[in-house]
Protein backbone atom coordinates (compact mmCIF):
# COMPACT_ATOMS: atom_id res chain seq x y z
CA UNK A 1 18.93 5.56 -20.51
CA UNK A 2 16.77 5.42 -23.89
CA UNK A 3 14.87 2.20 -22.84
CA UNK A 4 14.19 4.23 -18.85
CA UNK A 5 12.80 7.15 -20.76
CA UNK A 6 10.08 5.17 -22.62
CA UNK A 7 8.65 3.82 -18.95
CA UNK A 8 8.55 7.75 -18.06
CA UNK A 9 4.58 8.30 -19.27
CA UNK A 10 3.31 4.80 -18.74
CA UNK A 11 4.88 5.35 -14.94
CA UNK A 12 3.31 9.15 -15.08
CA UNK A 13 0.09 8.02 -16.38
CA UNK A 14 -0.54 5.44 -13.64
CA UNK A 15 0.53 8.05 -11.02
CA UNK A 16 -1.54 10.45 -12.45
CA UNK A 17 -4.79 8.09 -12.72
CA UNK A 18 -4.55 6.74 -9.45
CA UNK A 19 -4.07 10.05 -7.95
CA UNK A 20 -7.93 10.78 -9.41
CA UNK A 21 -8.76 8.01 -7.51
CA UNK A 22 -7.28 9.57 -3.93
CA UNK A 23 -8.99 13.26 -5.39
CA UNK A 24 -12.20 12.06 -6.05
CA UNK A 25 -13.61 12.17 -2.39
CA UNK A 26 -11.77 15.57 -2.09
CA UNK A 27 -13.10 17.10 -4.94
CA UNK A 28 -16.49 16.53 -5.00
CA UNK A 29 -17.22 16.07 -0.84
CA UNK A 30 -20.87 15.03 -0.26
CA UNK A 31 -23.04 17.35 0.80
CA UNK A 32 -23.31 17.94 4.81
CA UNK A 33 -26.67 16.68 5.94
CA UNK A 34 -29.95 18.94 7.66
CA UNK A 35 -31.11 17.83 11.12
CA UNK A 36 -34.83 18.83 11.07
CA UNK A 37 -36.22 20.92 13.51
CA UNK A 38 -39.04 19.23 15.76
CA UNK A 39 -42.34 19.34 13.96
CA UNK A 40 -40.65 19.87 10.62
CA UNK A 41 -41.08 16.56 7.91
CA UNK A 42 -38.20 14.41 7.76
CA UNK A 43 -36.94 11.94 5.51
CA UNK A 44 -36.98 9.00 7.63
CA UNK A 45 -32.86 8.82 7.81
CA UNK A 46 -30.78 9.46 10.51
CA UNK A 47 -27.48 11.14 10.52
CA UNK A 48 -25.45 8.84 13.04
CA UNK A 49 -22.18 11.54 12.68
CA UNK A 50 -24.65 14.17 14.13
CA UNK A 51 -26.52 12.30 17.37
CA UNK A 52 -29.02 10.69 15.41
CA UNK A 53 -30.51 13.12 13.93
CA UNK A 54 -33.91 12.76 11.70
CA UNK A 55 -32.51 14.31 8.02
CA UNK A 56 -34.58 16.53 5.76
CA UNK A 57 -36.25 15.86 2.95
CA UNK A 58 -34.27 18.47 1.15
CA UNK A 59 -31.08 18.03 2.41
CA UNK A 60 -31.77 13.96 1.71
CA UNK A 61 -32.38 14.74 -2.14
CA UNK A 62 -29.18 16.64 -2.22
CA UNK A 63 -27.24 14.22 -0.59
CA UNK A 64 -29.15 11.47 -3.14
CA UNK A 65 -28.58 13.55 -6.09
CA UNK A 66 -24.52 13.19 -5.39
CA UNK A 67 -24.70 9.71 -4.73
CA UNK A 68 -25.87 9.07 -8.28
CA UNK A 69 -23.87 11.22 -10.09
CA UNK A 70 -21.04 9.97 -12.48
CA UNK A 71 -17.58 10.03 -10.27
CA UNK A 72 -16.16 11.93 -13.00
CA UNK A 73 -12.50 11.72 -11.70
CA UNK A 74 -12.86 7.42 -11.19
CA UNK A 75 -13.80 7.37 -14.88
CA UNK A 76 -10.69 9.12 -15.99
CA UNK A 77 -8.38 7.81 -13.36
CA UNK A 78 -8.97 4.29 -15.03
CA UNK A 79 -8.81 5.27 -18.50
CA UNK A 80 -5.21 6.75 -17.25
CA UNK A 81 -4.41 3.90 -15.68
CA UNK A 82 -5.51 1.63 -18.02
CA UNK A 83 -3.51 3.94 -20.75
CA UNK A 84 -0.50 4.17 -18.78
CA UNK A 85 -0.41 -0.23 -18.92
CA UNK A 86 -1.01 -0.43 -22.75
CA UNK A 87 1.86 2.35 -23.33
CA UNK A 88 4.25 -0.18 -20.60
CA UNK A 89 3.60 -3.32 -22.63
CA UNK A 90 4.08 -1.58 -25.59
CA UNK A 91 7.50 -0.12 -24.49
CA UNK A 92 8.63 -3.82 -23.36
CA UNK A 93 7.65 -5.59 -26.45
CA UNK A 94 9.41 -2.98 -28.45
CA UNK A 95 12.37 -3.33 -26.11
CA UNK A 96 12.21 -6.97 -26.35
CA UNK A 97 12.12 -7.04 -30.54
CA UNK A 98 14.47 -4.15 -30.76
CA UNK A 99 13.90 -1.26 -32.36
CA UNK A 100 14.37 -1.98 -35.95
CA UNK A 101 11.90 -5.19 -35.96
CA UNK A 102 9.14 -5.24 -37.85
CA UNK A 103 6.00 -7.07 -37.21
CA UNK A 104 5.45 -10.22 -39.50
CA UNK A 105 9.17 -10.02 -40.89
CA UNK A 106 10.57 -13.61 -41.83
């Protein structure tokens, strides 16, 4: 039961850090896009979800503005995940040397 317990918040970590992964997209949706009214300036993209509609400029720097944001949630997700793999091989080689080893010990 001991050596279970120490794969508990590698295992949790991992879960945790992919689950920012699934959340990101959820979290911070993009923007819905403008359709421009006839006569009004456009961007010169089309929104193919909305009939091919010409985009504004406005709603285009919005939409631009997210796309080059930081994904905040991706960042940590991998620094969990990453984490959570460390704290695993840890846990085994200390498994593996037993717990009264000592690095460099004759």
């Amino acid at each position: 039961m001991r050596s279970n317990r120490a794969f508990l918040l590698p295992a949790l970590l991992i879960v945790l850090g992919v689950l920012c992964f699934v959340l990101q997209p959820v979290v911070f949706a993009e923007p819905d896009s403008v359709c421009a009214k006839p006569g009004q300036p456009t961007s010169g993209f089309q929104d193919d979800d909305k009939q091919d509609c010409a985009i504004t400029q406005a709603s285009y720097k919005q939409i631009a503005d997210h796309d080059s944001q930081p994904k905040y949630l991706n960042i940590v997700g991998i620094l969990l995940v990453l984490a959570g793999i460390v704290l695993a091989v840890v846990a085994l080689v200390r498994r593996r040397r037993g717990p009264g080893a000592t690095p460099g010990a004759p």
